[in-house]
C-alpha atoms as a PDB file:
ATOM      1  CA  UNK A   1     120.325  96.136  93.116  1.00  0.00           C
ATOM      2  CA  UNK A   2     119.897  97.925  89.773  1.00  0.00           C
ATOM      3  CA  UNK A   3     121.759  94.978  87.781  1.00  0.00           C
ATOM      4  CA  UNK A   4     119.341  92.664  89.285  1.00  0.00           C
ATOM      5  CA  UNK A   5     116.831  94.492  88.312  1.00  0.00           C
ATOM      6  CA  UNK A   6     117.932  94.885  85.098  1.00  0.00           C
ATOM      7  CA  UNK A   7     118.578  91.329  84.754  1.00  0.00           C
ATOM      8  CA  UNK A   8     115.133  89.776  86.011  1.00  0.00           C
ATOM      9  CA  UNK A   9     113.349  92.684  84.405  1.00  0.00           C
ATOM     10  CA  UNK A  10     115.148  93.593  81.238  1.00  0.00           C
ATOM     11  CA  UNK A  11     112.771  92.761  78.986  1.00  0.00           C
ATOM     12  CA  UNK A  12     110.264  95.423  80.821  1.00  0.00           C
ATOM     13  CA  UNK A  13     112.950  97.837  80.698  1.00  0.00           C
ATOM     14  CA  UNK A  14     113.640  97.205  76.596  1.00  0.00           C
ATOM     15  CA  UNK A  15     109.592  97.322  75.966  1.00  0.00           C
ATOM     16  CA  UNK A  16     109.273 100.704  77.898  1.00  0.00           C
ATOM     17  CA  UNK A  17     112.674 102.538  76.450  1.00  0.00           C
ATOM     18  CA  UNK A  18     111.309 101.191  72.822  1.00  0.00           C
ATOM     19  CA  UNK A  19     107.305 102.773  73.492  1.00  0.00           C
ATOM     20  CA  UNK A  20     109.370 105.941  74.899  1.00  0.00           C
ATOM     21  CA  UNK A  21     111.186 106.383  71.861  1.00  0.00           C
ATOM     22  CA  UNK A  22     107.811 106.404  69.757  1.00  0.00           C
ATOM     23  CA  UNK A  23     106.631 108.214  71.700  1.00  0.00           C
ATOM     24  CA  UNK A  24     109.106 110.616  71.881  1.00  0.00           C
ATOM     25  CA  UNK A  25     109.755 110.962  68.520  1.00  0.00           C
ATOM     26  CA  UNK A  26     106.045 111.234  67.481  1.00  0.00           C
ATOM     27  CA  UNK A  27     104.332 114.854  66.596  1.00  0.00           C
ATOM     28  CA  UNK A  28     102.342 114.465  69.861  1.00  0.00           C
ATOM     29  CA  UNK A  29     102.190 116.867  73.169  1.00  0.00           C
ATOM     30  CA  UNK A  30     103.310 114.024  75.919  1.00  0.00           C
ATOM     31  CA  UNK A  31     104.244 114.065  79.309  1.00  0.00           C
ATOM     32  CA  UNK A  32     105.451 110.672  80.707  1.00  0.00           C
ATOM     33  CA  UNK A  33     104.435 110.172  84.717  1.00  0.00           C
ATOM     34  CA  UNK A  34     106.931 107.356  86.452  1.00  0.00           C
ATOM     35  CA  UNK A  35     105.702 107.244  90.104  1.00  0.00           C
ATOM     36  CA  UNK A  36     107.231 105.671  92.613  1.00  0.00           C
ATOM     37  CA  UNK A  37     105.561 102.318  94.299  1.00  0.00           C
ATOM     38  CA  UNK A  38     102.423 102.471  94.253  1.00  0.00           C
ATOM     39  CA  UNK A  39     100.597 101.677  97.723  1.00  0.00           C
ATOM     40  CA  UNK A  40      97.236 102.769  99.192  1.00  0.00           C
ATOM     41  CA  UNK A  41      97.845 105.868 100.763  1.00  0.00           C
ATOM     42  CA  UNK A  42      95.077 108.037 100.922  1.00  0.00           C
ATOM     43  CA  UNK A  43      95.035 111.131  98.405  1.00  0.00           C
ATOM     44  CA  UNK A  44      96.365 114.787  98.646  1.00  0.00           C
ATOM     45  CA  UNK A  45      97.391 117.870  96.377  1.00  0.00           C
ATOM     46  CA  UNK A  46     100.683 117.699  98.028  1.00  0.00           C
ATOM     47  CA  UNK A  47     103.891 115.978  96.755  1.00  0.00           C
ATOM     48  CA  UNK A  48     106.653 116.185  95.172  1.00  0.00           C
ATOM     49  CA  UNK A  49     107.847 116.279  91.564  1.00  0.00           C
ATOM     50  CA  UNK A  50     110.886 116.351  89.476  1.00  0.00           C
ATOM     51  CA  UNK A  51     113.189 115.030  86.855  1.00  0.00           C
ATOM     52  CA  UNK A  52     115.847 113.815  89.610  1.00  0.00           C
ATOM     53  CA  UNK A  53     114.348 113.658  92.954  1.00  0.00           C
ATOM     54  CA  UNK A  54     116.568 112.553  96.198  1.00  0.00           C
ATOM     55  CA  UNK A  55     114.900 109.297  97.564  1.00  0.00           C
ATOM     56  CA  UNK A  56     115.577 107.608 100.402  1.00  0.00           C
ATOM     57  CA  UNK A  57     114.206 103.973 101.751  1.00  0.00           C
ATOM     58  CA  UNK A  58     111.453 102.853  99.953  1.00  0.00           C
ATOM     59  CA  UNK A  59     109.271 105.753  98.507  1.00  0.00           C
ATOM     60  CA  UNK A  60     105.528 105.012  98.052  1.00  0.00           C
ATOM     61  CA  UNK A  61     102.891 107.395  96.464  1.00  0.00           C
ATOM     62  CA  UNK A  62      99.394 106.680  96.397  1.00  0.00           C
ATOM     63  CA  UNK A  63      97.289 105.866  93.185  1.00  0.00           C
ATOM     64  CA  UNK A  64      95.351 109.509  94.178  1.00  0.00           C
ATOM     65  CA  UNK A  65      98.208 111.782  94.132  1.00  0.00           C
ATOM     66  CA  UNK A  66      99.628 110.406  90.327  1.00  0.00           C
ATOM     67  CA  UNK A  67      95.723 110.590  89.502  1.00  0.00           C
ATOM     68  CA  UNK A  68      95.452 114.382  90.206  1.00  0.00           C
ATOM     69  CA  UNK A  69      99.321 114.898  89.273  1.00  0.00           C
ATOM     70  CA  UNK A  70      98.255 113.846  85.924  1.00  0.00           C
ATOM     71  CA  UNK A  71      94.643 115.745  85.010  1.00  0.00           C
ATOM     72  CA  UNK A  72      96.915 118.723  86.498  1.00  0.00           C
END
């Protein structure tokens, strides 16, 4: 799956590595946020979050939890 992914979508992939690289290298305070699927699951305070995370099936979050993630 991930070659395929990286084959139909590898110009995504290129744009976002190249803006995470200025941004990384850039004076700034940053924090990037890469949620799962997005679906329309109703909002909480409770979830999960890490650098390497064991998923299984297809994980979805809803808009509402990477909204209050994020002004966290």
């Amino acid at each position: 799956m991930r070659a395929m992914y990286r084959l139909l979508l590898g110009d995504m992939y290129r744009d976002k590595k190249a803006g995470e690289d200025i941004l990384k290298a850039s004076d700034l305070n940053w924090t990037i946020i890469r949620p799962v699927m997005l679906s329309n699951m109703p909002g909480s305070n409770s979830y999960r979050v890490g650098e390497r995370l064991n998923l299984s099936g297809i994980p979805k979050v809803g808009p509402a939890y990477v909204d209050h993630f994020a002004v966290m």
